[in-house]
Protein backbone atom coordinates (compact mmCIF):
# COMPACT_ATOMS: atom_id res chain seq x y z
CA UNK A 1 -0.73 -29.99 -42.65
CA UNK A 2 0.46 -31.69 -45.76
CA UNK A 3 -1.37 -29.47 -48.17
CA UNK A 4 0.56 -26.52 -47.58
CA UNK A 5 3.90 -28.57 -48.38
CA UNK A 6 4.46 -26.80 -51.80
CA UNK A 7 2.95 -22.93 -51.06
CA UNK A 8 5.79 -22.97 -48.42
CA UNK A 9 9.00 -24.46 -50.26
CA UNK A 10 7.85 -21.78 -52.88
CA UNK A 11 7.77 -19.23 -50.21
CA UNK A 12 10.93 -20.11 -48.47
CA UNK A 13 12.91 -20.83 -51.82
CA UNK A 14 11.53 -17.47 -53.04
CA UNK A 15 11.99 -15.26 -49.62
CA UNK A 16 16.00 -16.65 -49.64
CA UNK A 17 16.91 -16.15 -53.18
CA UNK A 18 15.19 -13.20 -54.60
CA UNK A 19 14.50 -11.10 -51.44
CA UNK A 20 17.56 -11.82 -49.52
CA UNK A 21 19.71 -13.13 -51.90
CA UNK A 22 23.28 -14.19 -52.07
CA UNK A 23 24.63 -15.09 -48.82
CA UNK A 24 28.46 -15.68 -48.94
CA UNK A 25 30.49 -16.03 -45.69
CA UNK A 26 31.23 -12.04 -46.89
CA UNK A 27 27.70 -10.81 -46.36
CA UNK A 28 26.91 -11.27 -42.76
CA UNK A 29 23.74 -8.85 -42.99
CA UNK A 30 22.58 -11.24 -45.04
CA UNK A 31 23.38 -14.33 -43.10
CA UNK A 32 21.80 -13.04 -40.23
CA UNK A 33 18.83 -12.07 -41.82
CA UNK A 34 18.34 -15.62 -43.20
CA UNK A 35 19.33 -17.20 -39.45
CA UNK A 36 16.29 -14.91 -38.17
CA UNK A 37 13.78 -16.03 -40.65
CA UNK A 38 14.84 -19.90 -39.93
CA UNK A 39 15.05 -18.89 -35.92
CA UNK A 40 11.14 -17.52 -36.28
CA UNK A 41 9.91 -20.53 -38.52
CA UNK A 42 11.20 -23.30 -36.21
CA UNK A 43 9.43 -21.30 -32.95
CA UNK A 44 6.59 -20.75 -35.18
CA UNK A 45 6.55 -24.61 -35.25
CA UNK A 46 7.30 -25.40 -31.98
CA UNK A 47 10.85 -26.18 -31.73
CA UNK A 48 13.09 -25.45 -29.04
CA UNK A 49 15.62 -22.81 -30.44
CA UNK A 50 19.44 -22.67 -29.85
CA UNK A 51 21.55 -20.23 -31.34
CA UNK A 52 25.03 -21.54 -32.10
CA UNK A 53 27.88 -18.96 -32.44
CA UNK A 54 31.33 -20.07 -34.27
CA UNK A 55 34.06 -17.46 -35.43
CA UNK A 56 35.62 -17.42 -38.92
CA UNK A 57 38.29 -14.76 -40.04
CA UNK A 58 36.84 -12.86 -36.94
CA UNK A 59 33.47 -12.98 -37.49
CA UNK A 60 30.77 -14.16 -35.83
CA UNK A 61 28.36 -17.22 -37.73
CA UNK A 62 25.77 -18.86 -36.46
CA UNK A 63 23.98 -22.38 -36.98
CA UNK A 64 20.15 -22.69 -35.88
CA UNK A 65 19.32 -25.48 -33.81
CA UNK A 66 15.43 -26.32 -33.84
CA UNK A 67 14.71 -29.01 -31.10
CA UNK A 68 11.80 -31.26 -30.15
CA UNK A 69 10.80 -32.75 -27.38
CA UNK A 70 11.14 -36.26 -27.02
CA UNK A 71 8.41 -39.10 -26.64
CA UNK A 72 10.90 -42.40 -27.04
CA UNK A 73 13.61 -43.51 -24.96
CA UNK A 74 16.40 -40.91 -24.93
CA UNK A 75 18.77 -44.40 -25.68
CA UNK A 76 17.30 -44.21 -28.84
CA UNK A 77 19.69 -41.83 -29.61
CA UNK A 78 19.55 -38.34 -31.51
CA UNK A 79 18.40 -37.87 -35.74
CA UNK A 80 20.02 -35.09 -36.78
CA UNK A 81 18.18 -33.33 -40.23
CA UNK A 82 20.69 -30.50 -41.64
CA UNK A 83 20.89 -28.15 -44.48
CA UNK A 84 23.43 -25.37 -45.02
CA UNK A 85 21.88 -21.60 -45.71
CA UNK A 86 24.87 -19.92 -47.04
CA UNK A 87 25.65 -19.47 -50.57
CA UNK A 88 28.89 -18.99 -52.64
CA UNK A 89 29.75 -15.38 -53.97
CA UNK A 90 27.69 -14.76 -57.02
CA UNK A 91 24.81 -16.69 -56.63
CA UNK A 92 21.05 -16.58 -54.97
CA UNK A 93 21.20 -19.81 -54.26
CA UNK A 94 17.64 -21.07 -54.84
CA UNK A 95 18.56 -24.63 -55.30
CA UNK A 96 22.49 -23.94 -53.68
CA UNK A 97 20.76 -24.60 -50.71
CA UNK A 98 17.37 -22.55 -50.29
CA UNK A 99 15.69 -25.66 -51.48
CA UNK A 100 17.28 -27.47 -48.70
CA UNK A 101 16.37 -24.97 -46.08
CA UNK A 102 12.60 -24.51 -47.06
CA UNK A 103 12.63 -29.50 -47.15
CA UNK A 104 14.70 -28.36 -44.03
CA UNK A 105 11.55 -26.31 -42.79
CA UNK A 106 8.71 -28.57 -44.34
CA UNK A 107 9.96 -30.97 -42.22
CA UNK A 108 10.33 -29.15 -39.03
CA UNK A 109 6.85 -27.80 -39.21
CA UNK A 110 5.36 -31.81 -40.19
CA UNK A 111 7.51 -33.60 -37.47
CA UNK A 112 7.44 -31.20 -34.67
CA UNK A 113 3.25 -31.67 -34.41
CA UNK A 114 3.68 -35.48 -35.26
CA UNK A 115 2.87 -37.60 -32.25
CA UNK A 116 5.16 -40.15 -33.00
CA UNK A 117 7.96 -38.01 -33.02
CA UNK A 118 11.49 -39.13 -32.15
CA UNK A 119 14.86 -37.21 -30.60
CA UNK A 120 14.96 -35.00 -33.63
CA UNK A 121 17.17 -31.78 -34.18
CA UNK A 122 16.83 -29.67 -36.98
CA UNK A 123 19.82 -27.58 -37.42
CA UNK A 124 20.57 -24.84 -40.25
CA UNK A 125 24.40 -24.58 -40.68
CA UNK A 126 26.24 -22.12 -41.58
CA UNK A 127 29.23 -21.77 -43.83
CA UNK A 128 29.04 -24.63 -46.29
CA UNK A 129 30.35 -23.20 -49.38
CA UNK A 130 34.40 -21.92 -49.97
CA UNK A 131 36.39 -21.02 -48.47
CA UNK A 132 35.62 -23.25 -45.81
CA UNK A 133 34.58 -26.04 -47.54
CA UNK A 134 35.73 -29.69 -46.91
CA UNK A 135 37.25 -28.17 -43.46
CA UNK A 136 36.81 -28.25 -40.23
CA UNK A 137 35.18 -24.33 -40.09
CA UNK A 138 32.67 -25.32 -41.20
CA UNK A 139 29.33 -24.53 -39.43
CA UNK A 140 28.32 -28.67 -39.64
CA UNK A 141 31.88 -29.25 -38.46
CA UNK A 142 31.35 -27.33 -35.53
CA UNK A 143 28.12 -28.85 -34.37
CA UNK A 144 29.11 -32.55 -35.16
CA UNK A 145 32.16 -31.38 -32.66
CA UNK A 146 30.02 -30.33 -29.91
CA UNK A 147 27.68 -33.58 -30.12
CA UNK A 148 30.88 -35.71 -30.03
CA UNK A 149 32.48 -33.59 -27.07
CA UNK A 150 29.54 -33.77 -25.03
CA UNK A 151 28.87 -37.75 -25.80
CA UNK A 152 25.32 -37.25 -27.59
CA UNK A 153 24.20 -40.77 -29.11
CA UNK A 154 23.24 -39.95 -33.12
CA UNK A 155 21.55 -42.41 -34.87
CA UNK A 156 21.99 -40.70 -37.70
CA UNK A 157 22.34 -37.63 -39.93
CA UNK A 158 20.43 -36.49 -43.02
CA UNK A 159 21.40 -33.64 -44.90
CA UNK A 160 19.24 -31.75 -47.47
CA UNK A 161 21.41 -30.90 -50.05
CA UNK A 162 20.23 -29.37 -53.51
CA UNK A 163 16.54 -30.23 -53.72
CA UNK A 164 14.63 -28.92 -56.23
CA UNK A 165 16.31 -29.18 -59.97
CA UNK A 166 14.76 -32.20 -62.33
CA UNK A 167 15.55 -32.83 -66.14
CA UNK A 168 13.14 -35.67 -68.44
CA UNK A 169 15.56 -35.05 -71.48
CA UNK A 170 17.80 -38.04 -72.31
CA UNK A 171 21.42 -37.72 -70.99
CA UNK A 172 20.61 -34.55 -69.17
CA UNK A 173 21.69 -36.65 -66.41
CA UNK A 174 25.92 -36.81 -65.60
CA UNK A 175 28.28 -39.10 -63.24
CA UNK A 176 31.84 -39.09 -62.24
CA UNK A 177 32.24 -41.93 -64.63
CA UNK A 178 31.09 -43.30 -67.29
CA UNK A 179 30.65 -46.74 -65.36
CA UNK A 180 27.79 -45.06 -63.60
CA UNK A 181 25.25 -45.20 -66.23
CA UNK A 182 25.49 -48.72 -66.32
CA UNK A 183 23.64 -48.74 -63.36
CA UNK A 184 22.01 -45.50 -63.03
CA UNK A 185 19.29 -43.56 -64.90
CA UNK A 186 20.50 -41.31 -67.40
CA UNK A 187 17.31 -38.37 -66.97
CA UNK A 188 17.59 -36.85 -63.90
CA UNK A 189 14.27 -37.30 -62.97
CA UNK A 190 15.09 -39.15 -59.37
CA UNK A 191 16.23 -37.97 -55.99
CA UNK A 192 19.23 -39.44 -54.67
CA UNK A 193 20.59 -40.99 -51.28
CA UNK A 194 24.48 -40.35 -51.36
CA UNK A 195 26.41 -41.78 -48.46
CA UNK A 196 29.85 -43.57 -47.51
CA UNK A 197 29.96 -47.33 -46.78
CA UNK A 198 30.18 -47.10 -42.89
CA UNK A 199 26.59 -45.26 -43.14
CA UNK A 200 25.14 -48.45 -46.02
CA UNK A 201 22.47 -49.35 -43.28
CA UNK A 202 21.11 -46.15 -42.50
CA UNK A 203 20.63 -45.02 -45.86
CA UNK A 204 18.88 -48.43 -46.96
CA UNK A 205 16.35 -47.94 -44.11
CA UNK A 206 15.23 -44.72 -45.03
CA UNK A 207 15.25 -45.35 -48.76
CA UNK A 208 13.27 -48.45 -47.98
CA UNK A 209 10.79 -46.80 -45.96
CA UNK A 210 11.08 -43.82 -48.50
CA UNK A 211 9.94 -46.14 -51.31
CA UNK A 212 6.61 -47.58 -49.62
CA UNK A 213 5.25 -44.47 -49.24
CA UNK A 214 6.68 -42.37 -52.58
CA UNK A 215 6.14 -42.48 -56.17
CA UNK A 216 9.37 -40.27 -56.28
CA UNK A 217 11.64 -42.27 -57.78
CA UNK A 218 14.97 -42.68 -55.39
CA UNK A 219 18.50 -43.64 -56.09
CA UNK A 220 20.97 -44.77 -53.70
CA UNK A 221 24.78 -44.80 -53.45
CA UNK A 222 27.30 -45.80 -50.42
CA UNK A 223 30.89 -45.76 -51.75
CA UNK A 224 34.02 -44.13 -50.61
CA UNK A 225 35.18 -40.32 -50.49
CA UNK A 226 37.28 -40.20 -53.52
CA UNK A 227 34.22 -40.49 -55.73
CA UNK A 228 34.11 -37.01 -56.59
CA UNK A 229 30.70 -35.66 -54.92
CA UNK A 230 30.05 -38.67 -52.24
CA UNK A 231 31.37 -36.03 -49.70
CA UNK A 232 30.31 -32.72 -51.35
CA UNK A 233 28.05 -31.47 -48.33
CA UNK A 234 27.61 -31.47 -44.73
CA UNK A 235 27.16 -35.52 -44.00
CA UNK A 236 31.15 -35.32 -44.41
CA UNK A 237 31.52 -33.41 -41.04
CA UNK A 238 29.56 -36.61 -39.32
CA UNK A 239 31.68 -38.91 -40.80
CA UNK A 240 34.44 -37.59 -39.11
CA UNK A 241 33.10 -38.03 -35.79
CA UNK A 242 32.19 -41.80 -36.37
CA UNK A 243 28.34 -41.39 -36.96
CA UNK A 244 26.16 -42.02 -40.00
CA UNK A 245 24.64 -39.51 -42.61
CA UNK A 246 24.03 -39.45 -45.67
CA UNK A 247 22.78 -36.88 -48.24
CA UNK A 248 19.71 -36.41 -49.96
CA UNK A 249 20.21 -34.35 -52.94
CA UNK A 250 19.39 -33.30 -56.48
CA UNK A 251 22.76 -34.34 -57.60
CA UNK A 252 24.03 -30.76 -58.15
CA UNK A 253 26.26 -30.37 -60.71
CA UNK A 254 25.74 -33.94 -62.10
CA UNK A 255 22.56 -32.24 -63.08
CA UNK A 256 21.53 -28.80 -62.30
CA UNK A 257 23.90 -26.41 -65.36
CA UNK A 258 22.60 -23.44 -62.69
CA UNK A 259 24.97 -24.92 -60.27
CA UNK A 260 26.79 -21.90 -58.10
CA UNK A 261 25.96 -19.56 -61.05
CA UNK A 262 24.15 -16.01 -61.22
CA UNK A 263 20.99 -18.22 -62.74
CA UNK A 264 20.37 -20.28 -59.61
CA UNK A 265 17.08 -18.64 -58.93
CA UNK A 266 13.39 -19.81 -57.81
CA UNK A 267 11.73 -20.35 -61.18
CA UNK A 268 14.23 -23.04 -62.30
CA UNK A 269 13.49 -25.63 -59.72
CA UNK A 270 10.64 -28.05 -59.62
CA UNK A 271 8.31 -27.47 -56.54
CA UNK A 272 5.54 -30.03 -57.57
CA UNK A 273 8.68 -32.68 -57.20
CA UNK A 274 10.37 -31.12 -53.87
CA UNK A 275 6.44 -31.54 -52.33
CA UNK A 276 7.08 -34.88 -53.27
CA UNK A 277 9.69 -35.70 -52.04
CA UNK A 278 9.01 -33.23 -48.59
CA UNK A 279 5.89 -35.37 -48.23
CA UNK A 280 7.36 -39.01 -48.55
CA UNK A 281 10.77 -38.37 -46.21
CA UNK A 282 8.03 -37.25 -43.44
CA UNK A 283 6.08 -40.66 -43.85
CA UNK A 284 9.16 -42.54 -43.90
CA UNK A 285 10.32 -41.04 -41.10
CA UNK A 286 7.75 -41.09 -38.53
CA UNK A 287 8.49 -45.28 -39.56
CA UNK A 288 12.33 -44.73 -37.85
């Protein structure tokens, strides 16, 4: 199982950002063609597959919901593992998010055959990027929604946000302040855990199992929303309905100079490191 880990975040990255390419709320084609490929992967691997239609400007999105069955006490409550699969206009999106969809994928295909499996959806939203971003269309917004409405227990939401871009070169690494690198490395060779404060614990148990079983080095940060970036992705939609996430991410733009750009593409990100990381968030979570 885990040999394959880096072959298929190649693939995946590769299939998304070269062969379909962008996918902005304007090309639904496109859209749809990526919500088939992730429909047939998670069947492929055994998960349950819901389709779930929202409406934006009149059209018709979808997120894909891959579900396992569970083996522990349905009390336990629901983990919820999300990436977004859209892109803004003008970009192929390898790391802006195709390297979130293929962890996003990884994952499914590790945990679904993993006997100590928990409640675990996958889900592939749609409509991250602008317009819609930081709103309540967007395709996280709407799911988050329907748990809450229908009184699902969550204990927890990670989403895969930016993956795949490392730099070794001193200060290729950026923060929202200056105050940051006090504490923080300033290569941006790490992966990070980005959160709020009301989601503290649930980060901390992840990165702690994280760290026994990774040589990835990990970062952590729970702080509140005005620190530019703490809310940049699809955790925020979570927060608004009282449960915990936290992203795992790359730290886009603090980073990555490819960031929403024509040069996003396959051959800039680091798949060696993404295996990595794929690899260790599977150990640490069959520990949850």
């Amino acid at each position: 199982m885990m040999e394959n880990i880096e072959t298929n975040l190649r693939a995946t990255v590769k299939y998304l950002s070269e062969e379909i390419g962008q996918r902005s709320y304007l090309d639904l084609k496109k859209l749809n063609s990526s919500s088939d490929f992730i429909e047939e992967r998670f069947r492929l691997y055994g998960c349950a597959v819901e389709r779930q239609p929202f409406t934006y400007e009149g059209n018709t999105y979808y997120n894909i919901i891959g579900g396992v069955d569970s083996r522990r006490d349905m009390r336990e409550g629901t983990l919820v593992i999300g990436a977004h699969y859209d892109t803004v206009v003008g970009t192929p999106g390898a790391d802006d998010n195709a390297s979130g969809v293929a962890g996003l994928l990884e994952l499914a295909r590790l945990l679904s055959s993993s006997p100590a499996q928990g409640n675990i959806s996958f889900v592939a939203f749609s409509l991250e990027e602008p317009p819609v971003f930081l709103t309540s269309r967007m395709g996280s917004h709407v799911y988050a929604e329907s748990l809450h409405s229908r009184e699902v227990e969550v204990r927890g939401m990670i989403s895969l946000e930016m993956l795949g871009y490392y730099c070794d070169s001193e200060g290729c690494q950026y923060y929202p302040s200056s105050l940051f690198k006090l504490r923080y490395p300033d290569r941006g060779n790490f992966i990070a855990f980005v959160g709020n404060r009301s989601s503290r614990a649930f980060t901390q148990r992840l990165k702690k199992a994280f760290m026994a079983v990774s040589s990835l080095p990990v970062e952590s940060l729970n702080t509140f929303s005005f620190v530019p970036g703490v809310d940049f992705s699809d955790h925020r939609s979570f927060w608004k309905f009282g449960y915990p996430a936290f992203m795992i991410t790359d730290t886009a733009f603090y980073r990555n100079p490819n960031y929403h750009g024509p040069a996003d593409m396959p051959e800039t990100l680091d798949y060696k490191k993404m295996a990595d990381l794929v690899a260790g968030l599977f150990k640490a979570l069959m520990q949850l």
